[in-house]
C-alpha atoms as a PDB file:
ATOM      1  CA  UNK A   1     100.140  -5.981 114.302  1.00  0.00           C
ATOM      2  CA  UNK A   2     101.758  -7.724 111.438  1.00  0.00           C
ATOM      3  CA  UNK A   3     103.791 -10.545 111.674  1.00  0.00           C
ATOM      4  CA  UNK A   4     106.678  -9.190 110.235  1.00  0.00           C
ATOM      5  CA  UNK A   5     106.749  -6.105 112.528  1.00  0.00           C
ATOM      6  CA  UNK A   6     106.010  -8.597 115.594  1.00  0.00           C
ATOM      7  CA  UNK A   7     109.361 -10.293 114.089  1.00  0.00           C
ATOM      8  CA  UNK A   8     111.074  -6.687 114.565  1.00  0.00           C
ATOM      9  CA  UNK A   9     110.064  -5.704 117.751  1.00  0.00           C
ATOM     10  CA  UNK A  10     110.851  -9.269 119.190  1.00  0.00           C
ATOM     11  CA  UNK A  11     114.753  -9.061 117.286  1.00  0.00           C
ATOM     12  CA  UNK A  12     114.707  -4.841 118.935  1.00  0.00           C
ATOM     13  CA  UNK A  13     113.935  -6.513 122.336  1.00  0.00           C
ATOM     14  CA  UNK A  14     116.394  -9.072 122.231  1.00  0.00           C
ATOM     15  CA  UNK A  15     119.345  -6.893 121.407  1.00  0.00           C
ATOM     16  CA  UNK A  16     118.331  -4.433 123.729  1.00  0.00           C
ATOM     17  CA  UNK A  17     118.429  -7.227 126.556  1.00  0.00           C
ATOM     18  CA  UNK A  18     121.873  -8.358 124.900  1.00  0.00           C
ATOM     19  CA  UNK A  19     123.228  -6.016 124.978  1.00  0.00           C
ATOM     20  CA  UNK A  20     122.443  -4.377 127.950  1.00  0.00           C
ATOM     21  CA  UNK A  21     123.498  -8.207 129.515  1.00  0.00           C
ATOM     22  CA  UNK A  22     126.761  -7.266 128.145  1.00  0.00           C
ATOM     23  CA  UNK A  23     127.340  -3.645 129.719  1.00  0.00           C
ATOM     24  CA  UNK A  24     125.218  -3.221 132.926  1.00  0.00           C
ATOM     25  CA  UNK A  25     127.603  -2.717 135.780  1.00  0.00           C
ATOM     26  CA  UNK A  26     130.923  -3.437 133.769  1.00  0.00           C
ATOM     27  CA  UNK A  27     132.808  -0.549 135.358  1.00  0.00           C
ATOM     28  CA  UNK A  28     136.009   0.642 133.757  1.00  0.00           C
ATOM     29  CA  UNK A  29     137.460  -3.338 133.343  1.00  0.00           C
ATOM     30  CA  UNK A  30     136.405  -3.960 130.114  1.00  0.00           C
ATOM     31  CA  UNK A  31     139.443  -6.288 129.177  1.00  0.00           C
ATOM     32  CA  UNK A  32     137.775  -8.624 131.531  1.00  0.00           C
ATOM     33  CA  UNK A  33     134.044  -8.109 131.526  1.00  0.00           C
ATOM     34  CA  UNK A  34     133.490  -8.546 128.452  1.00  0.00           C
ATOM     35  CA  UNK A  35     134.947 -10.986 126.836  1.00  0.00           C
ATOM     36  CA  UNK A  36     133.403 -12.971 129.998  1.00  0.00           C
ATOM     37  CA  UNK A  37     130.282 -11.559 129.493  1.00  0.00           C
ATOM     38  CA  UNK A  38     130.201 -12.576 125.429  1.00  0.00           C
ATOM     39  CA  UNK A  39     131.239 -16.140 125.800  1.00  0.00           C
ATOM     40  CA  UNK A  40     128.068 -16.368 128.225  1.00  0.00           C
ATOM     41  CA  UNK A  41     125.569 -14.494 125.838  1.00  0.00           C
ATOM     42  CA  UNK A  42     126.531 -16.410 123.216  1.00  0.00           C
ATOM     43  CA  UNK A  43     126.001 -19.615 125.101  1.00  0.00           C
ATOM     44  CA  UNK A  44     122.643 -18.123 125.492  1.00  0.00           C
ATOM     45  CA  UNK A  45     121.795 -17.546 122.243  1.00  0.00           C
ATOM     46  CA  UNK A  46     123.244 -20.912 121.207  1.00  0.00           C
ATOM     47  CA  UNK A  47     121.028 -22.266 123.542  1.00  0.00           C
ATOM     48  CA  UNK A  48     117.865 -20.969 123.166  1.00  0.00           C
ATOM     49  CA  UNK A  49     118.016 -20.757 118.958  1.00  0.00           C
ATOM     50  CA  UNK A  50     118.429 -24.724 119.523  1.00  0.00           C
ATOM     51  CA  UNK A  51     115.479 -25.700 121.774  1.00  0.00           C
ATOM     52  CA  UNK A  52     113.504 -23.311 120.629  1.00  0.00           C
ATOM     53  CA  UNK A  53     114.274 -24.597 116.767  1.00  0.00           C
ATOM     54  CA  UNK A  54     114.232 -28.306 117.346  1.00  0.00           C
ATOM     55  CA  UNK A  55     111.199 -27.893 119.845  1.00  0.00           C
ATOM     56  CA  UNK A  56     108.805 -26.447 117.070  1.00  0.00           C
ATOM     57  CA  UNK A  57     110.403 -28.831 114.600  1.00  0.00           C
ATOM     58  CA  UNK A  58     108.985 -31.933 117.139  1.00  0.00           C
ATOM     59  CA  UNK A  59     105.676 -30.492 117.856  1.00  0.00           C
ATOM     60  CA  UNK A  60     105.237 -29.924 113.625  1.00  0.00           C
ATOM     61  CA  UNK A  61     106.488 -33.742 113.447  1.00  0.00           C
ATOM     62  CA  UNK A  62     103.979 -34.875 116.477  1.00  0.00           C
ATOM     63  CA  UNK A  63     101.381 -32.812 115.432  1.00  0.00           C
ATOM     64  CA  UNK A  64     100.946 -31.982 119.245  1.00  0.00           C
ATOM     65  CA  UNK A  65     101.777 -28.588 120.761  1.00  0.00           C
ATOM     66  CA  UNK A  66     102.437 -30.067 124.603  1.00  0.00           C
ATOM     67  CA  UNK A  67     104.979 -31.920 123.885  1.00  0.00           C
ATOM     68  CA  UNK A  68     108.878 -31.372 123.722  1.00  0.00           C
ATOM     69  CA  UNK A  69     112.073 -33.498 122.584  1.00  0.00           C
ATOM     70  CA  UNK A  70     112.346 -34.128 126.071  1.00  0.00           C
ATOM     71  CA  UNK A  71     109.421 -36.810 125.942  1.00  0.00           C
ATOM     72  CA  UNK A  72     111.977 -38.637 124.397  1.00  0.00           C
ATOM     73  CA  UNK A  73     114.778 -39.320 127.270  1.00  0.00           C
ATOM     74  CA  UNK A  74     117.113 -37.295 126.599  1.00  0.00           C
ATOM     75  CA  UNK A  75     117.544 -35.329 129.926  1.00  0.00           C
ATOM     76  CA  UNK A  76     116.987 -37.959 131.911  1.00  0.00           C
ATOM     77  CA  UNK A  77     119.957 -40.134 130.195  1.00  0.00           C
ATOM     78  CA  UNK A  78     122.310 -37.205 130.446  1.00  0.00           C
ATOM     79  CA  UNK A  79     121.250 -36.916 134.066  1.00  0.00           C
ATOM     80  CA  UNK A  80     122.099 -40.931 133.861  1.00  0.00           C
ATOM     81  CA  UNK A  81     125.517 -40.218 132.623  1.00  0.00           C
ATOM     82  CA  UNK A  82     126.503 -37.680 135.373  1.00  0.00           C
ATOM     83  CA  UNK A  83     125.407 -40.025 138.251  1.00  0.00           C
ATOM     84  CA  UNK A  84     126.958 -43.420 136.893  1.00  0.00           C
ATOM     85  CA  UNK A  85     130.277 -41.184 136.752  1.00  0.00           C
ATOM     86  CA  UNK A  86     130.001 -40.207 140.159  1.00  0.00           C
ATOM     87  CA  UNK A  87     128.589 -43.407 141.719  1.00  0.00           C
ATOM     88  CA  UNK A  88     131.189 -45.770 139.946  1.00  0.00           C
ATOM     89  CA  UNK A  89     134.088 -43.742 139.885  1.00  0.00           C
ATOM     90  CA  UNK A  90     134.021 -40.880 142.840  1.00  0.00           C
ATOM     91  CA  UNK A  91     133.294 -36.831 142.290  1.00  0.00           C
ATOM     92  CA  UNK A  92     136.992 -36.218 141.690  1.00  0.00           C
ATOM     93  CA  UNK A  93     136.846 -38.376 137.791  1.00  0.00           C
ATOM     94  CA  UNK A  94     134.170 -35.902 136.963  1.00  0.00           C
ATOM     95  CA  UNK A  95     135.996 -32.756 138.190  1.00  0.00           C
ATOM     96  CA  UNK A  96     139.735 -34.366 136.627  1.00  0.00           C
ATOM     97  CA  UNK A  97     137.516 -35.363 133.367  1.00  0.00           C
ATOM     98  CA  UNK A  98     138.665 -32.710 130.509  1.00  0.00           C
ATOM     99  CA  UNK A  99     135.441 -31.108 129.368  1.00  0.00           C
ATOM    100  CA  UNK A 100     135.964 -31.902 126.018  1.00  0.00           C
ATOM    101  CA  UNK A 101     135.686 -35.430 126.663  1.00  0.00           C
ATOM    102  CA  UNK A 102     132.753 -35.083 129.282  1.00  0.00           C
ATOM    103  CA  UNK A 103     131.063 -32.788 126.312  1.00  0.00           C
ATOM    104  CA  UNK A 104     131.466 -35.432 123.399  1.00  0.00           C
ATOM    105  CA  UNK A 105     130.550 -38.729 125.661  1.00  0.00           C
ATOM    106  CA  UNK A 106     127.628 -36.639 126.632  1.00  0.00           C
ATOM    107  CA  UNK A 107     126.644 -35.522 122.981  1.00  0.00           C
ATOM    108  CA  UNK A 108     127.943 -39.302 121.811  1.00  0.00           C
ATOM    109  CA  UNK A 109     125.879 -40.944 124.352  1.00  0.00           C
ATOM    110  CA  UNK A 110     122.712 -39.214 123.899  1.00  0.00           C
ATOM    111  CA  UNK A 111     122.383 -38.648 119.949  1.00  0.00           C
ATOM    112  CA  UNK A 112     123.626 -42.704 120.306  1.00  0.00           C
ATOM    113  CA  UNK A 113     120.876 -43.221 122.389  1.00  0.00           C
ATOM    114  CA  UNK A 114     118.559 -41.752 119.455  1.00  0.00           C
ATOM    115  CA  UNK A 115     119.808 -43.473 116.453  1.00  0.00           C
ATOM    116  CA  UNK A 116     119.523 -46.992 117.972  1.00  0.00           C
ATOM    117  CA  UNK A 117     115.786 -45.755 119.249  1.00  0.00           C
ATOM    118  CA  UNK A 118     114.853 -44.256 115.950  1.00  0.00           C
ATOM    119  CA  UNK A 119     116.275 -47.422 114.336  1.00  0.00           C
ATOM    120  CA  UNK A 120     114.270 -49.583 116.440  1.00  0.00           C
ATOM    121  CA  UNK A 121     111.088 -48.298 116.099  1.00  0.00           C
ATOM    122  CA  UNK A 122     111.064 -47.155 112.291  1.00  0.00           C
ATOM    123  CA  UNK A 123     112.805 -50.668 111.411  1.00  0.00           C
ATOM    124  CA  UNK A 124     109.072 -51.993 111.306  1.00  0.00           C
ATOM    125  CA  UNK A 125     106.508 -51.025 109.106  1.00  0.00           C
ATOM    126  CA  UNK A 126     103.210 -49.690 110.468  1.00  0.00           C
ATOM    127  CA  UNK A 127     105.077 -47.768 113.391  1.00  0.00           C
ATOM    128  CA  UNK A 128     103.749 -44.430 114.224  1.00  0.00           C
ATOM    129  CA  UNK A 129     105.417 -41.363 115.968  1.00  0.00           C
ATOM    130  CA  UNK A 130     103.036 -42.499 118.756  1.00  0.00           C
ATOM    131  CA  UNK A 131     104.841 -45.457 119.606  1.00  0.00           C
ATOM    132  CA  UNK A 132     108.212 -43.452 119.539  1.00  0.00           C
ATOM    133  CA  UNK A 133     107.387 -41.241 121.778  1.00  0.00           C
ATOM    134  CA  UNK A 134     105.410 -43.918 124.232  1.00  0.00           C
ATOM    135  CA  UNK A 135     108.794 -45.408 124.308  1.00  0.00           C
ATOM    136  CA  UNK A 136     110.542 -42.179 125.326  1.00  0.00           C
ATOM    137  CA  UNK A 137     108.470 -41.791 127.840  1.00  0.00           C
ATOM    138  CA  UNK A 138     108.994 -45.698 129.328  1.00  0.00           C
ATOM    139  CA  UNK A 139     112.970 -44.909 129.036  1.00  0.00           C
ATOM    140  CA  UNK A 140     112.979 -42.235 130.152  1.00  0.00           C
ATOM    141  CA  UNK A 141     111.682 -42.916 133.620  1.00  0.00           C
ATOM    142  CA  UNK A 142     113.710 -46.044 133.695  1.00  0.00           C
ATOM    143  CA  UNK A 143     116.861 -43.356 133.197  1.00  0.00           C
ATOM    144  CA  UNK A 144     115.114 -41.151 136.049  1.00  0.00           C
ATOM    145  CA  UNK A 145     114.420 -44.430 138.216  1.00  0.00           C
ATOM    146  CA  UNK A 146     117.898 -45.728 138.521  1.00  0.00           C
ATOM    147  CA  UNK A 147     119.492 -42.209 138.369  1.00  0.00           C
ATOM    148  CA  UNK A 148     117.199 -41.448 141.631  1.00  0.00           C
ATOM    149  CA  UNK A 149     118.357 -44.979 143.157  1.00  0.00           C
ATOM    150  CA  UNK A 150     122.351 -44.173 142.778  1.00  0.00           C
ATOM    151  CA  UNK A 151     121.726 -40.763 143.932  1.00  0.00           C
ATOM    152  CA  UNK A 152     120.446 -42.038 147.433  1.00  0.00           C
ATOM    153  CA  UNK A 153     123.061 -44.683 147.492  1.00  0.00           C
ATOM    154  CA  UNK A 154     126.227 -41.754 146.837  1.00  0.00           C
ATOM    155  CA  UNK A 155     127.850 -39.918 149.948  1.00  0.00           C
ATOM    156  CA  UNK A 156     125.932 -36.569 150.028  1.00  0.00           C
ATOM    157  CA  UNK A 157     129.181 -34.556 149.577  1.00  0.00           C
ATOM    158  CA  UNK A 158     129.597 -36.586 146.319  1.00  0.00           C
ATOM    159  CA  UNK A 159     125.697 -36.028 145.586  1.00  0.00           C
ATOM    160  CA  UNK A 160     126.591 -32.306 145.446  1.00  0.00           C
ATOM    161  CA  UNK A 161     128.601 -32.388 142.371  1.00  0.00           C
ATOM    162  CA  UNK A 162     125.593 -34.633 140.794  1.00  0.00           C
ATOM    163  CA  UNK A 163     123.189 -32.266 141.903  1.00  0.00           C
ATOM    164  CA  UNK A 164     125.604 -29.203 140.177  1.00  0.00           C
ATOM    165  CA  UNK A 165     124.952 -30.947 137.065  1.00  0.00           C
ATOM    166  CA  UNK A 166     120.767 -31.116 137.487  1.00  0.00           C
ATOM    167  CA  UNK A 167     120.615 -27.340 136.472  1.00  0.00           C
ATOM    168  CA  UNK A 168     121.631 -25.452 133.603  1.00  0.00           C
ATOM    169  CA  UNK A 169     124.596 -22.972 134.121  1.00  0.00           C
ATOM    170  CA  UNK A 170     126.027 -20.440 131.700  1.00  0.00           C
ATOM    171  CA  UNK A 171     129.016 -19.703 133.905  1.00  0.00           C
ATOM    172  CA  UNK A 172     131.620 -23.197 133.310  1.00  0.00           C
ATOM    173  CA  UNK A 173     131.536 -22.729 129.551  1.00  0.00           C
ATOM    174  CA  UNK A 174     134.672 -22.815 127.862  1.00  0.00           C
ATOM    175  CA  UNK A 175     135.328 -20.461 123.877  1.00  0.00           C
ATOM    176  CA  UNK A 176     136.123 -23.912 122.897  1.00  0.00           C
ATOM    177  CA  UNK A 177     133.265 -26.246 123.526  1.00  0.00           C
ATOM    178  CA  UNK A 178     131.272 -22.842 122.220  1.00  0.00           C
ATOM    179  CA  UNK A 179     133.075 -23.204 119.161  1.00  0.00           C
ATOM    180  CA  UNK A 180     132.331 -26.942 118.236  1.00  0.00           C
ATOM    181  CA  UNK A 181     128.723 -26.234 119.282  1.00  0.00           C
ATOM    182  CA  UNK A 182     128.072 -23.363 117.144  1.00  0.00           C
ATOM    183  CA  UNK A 183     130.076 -25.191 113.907  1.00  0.00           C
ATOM    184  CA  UNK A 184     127.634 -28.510 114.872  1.00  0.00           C
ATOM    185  CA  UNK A 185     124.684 -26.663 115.426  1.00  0.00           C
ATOM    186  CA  UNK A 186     125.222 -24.465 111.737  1.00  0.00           C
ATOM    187  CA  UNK A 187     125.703 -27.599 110.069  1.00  0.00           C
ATOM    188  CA  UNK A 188     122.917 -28.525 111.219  1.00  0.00           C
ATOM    189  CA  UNK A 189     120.851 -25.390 110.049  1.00  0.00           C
ATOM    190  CA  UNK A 190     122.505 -26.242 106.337  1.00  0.00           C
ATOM    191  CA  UNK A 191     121.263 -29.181 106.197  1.00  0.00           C
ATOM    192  CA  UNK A 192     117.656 -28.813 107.465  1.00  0.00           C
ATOM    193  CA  UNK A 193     117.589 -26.300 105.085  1.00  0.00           C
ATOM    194  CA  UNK A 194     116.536 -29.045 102.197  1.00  0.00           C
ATOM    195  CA  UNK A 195     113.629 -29.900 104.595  1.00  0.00           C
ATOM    196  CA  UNK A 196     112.401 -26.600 105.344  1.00  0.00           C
ATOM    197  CA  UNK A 197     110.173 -26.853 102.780  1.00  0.00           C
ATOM    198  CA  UNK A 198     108.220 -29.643 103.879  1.00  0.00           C
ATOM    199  CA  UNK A 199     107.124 -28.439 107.669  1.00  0.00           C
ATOM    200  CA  UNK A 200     103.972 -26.502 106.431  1.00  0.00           C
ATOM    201  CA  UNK A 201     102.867 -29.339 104.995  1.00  0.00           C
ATOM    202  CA  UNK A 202     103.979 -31.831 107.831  1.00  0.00           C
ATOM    203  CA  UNK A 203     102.138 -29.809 110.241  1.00  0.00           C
ATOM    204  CA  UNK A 204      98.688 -30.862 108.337  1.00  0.00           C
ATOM    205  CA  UNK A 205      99.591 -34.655 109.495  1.00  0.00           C
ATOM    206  CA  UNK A 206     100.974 -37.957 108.366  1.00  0.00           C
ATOM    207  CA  UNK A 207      97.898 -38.733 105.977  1.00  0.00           C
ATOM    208  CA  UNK A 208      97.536 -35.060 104.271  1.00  0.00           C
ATOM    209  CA  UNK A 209     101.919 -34.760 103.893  1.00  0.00           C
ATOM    210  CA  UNK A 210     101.819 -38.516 102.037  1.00  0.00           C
ATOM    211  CA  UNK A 211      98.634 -37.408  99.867  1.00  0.00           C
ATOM    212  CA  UNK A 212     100.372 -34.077  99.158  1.00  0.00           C
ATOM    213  CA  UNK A 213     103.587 -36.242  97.246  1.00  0.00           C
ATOM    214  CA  UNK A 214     105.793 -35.823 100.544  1.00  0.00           C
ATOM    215  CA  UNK A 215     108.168 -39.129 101.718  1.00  0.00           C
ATOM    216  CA  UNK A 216     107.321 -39.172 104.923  1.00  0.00           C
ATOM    217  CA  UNK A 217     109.114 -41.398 106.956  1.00  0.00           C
ATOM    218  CA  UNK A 218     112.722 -40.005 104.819  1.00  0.00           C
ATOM    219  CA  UNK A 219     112.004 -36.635 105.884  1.00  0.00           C
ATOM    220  CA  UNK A 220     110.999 -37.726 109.853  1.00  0.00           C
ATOM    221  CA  UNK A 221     113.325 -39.427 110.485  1.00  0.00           C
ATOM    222  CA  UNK A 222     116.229 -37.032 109.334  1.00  0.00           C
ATOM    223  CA  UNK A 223     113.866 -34.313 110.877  1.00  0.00           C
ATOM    224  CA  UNK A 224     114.030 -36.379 114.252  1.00  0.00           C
ATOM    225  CA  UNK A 225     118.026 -36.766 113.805  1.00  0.00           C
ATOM    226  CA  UNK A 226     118.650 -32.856 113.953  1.00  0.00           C
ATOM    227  CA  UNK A 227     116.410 -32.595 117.132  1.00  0.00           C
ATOM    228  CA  UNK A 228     118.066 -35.291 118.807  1.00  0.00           C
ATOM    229  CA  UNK A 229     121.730 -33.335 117.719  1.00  0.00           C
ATOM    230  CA  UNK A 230     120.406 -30.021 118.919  1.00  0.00           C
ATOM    231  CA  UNK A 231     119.549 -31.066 122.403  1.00  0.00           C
ATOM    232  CA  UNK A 232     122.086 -33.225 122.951  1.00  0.00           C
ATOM    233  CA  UNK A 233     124.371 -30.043 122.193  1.00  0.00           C
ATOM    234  CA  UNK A 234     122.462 -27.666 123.961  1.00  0.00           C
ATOM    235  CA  UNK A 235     122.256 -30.159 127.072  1.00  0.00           C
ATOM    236  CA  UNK A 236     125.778 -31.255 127.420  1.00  0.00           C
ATOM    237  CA  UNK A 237     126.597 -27.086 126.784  1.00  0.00           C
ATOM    238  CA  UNK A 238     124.760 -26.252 129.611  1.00  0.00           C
ATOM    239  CA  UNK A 239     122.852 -29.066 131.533  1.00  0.00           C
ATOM    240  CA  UNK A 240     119.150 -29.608 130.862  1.00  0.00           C
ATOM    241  CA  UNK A 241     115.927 -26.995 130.792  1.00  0.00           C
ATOM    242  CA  UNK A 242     113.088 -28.727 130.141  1.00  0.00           C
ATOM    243  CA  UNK A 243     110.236 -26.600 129.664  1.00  0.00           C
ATOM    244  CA  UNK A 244     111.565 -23.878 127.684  1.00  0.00           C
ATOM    245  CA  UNK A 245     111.077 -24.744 124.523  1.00  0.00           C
ATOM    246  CA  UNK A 246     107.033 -25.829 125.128  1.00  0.00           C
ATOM    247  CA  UNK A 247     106.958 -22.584 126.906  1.00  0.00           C
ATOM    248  CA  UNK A 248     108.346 -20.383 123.532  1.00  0.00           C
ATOM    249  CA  UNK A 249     106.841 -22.410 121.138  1.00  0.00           C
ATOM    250  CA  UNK A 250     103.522 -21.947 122.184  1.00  0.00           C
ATOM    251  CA  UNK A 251     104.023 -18.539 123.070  1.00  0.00           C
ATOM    252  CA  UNK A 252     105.153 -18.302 119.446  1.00  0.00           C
ATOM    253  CA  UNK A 253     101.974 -20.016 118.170  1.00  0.00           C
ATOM    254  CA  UNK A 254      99.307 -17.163 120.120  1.00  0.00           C
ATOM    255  CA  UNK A 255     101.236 -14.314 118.989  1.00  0.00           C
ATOM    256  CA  UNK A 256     101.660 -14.951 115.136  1.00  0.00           C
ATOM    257  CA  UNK A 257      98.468 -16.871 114.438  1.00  0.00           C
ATOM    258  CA  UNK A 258     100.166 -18.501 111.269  1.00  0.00           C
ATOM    259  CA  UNK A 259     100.991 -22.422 110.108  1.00  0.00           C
ATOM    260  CA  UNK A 260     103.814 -20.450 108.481  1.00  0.00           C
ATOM    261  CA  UNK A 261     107.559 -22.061 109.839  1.00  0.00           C
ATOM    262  CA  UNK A 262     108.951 -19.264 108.118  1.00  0.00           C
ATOM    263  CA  UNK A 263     107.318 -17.129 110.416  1.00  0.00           C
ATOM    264  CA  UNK A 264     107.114 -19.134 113.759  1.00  0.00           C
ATOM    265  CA  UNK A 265     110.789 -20.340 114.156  1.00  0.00           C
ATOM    266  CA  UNK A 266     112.628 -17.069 113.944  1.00  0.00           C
ATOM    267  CA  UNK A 267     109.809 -16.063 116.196  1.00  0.00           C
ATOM    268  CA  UNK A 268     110.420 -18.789 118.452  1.00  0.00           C
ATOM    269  CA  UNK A 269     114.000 -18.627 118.158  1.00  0.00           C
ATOM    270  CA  UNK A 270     113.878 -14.682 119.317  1.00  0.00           C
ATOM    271  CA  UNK A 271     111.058 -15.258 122.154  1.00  0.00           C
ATOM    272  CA  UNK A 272     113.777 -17.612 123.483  1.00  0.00           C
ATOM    273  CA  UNK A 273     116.389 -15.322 123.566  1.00  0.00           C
ATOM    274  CA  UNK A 274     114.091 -12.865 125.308  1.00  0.00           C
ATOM    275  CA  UNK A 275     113.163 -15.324 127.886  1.00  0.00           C
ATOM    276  CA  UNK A 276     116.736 -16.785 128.435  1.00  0.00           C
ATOM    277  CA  UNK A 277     118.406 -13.695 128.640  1.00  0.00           C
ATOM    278  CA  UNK A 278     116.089 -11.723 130.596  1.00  0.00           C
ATOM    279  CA  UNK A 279     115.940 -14.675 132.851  1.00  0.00           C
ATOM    280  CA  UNK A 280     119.329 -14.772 133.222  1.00  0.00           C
ATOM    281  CA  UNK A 281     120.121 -11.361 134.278  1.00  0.00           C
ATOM    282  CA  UNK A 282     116.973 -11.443 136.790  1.00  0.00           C
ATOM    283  CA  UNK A 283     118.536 -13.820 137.902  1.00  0.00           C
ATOM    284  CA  UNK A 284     122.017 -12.241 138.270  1.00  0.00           C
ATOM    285  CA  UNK A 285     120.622  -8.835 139.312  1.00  0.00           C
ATOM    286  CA  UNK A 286     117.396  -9.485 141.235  1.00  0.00           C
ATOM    287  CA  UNK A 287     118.503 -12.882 143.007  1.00  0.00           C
ATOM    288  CA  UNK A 288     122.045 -12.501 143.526  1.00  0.00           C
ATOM    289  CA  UNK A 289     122.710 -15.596 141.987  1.00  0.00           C
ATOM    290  CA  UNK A 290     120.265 -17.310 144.601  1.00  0.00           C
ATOM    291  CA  UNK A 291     118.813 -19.532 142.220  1.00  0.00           C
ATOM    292  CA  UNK A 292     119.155 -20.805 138.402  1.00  0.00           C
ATOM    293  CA  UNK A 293     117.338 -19.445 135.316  1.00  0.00           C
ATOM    294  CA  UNK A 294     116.320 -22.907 134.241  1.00  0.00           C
ATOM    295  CA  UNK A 295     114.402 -23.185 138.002  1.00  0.00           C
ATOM    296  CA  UNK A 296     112.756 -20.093 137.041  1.00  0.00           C
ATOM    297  CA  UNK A 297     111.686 -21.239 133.806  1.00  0.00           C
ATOM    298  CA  UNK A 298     110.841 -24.643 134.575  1.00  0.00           C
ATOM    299  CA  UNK A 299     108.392 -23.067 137.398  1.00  0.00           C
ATOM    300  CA  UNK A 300     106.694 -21.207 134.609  1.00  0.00           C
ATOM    301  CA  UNK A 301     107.146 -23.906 131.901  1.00  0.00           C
ATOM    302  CA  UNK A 302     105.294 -26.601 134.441  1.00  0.00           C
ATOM    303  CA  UNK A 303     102.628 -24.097 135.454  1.00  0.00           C
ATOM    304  CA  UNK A 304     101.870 -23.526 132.140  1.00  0.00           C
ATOM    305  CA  UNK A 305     102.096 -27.035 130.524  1.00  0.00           C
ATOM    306  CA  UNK A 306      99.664 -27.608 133.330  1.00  0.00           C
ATOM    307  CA  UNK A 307      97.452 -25.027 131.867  1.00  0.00           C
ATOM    308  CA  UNK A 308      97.880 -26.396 128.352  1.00  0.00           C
ATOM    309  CA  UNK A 309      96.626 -29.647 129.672  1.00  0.00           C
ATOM    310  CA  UNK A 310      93.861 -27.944 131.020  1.00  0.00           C
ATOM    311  CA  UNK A 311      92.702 -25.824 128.024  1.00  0.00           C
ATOM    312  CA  UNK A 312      92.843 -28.926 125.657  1.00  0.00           C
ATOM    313  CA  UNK A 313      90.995 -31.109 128.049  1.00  0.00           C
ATOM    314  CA  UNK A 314      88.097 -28.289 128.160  1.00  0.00           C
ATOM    315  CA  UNK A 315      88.438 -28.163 124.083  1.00  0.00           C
ATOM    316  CA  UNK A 316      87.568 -32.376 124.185  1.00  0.00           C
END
């Protein structure tokens, strides 16, 4: 099947699952199921066009398919954030904290967070990606370390509210903070629209993109900027899923065969919006609400990063 009809059935699939997300079971009360319903799809959408996008942008930049922008902290400060809150200050300042200023410290803190890293590490000469993401890694735990160390030290009604905040939810989003996401997260589509042009080439490595005329560390380190934007948005939207963007963008890499971005982010983008939403109203439908679609797809995201691991360590 051609790529482009691939493209087509995956964009058929995805409204169909939209849509039917929107109507299934809505009764006669459309005045209030839908516009309920269509602040939570888009969250969706928002959501998984932005880790699926900045996911495939960070394995071109890597040059590794098994790892995500997650390697780099992110999550684990955010999950940081929540806990300090609660541990310093009680449950109640981060129930009385207006979500618009719990969503911009969150965004603040995190793309922060990435700046002073990127700075750090790119400030020398002779740094690799390598060494970025080795650093990720070492924060990251340290984040995960002392967020697991206030967490035992809390009262376990206040853990609760911590714990509330350690799964994604598509249900406490405001039109508002949807708003501001979707006008960040366009800008940012402008302007990685200059650098489109390069990720072909980028995905050949650092040596072949320099030999082929490209500046590489200009266009990495921008590149790096608008993943560390995008997840910070996406996480502070809805609280942290961390294996759905390796999940869809190597999904996207078996079924379109191609080096072509053109082809493989849309594709990613849409296989995201499959997964999400389909997750989401299993989810809804099947489990009653019993668990969260981001414990669904991290099962499946871990099993299969597992099996990644697996196939490239038979391929060595």
């Amino acid at each position: 099947m051609h790529n482009k009809v691939k493209i087509t059935v995956l964009a058929a699939v995805a409204l169909s699952l939209i849509i039917t997300f929107i109507f299934i079971q809505s009764g006669t009360n459309w005045g209030y199921v839908l516009p309920r319903r269509g602040i939570k799809i888009l969250a969706i959408v928002l959501t998984a066009a932005a880790i699926a996008f900045s996911t495939m942008v960070f394995q071109t930049i890597t040059n590794n398919r098994i790892l995500t922008p997650s390697i780099l902290g992110l999550d684990s400060l955010y999950m940081l954030f929540q806990t300090f809150i609660v541990y310093f200050f009680g449950s109640a300042a981060l129930s009385l904290m207006s979500k618009h200023m719990h969503f911009a410290a969150s965004v603040g803190l995190m793309v922060v967070f990435s700046g002073v890293l990127y700075k750090i590490i790119f400030k020398r000469d002779g740094q690799n990606i390598y060494f970025l993401l080795l650093i990720g890694i070492i924060m990251g735990t340290l984040f995960q370390s002392v967020s697991s160390f206030m967490q035992v030290m809390i009262d376990p009604n206040e853990f609760l509210h911590v714990q509330d905040k350690m799964f994604a939810s598509f249900n406490r989003i405001g039109s508002d903070l949807l708003t501001v996401s979707f006008i960040v997260v366009l800008g940012v589509a402008v302007y990685f629209w200059k650098f489109a042009k390069y990720l072909d080439v980028l995905s050949l490595g650092k040596e072949h993109a320099i030999n082929l005329g490209i500046n590489y560390d200009h266009v990495v380190k921008r590149l790096l900027i608008l993943v560390a934007i995008l997840i910070s948005i996406s996480t502070a939207l809805v609280g942290p899923i961390t294996f759905l963007g390796l999940l869809v963008a190597n999904v996207a890499h078996q079924m379109f065969r191609t080096y072509r971005h053109s082809i493989l982010i849309p594709g990613s983008i849409l296989i995201s919006i499959v997964a999400l939403v389909g997750g989401q109203l299993i989810v809804e439908r099947v489990f009653t609400f019993t668990t969260t679609v981001s414990v669904v797809i991290n099962l499946i995201g871990g099993i299969y990063f597992i099996y990644l691991l697996l196939k490239e360590n038979k391929s060595w």
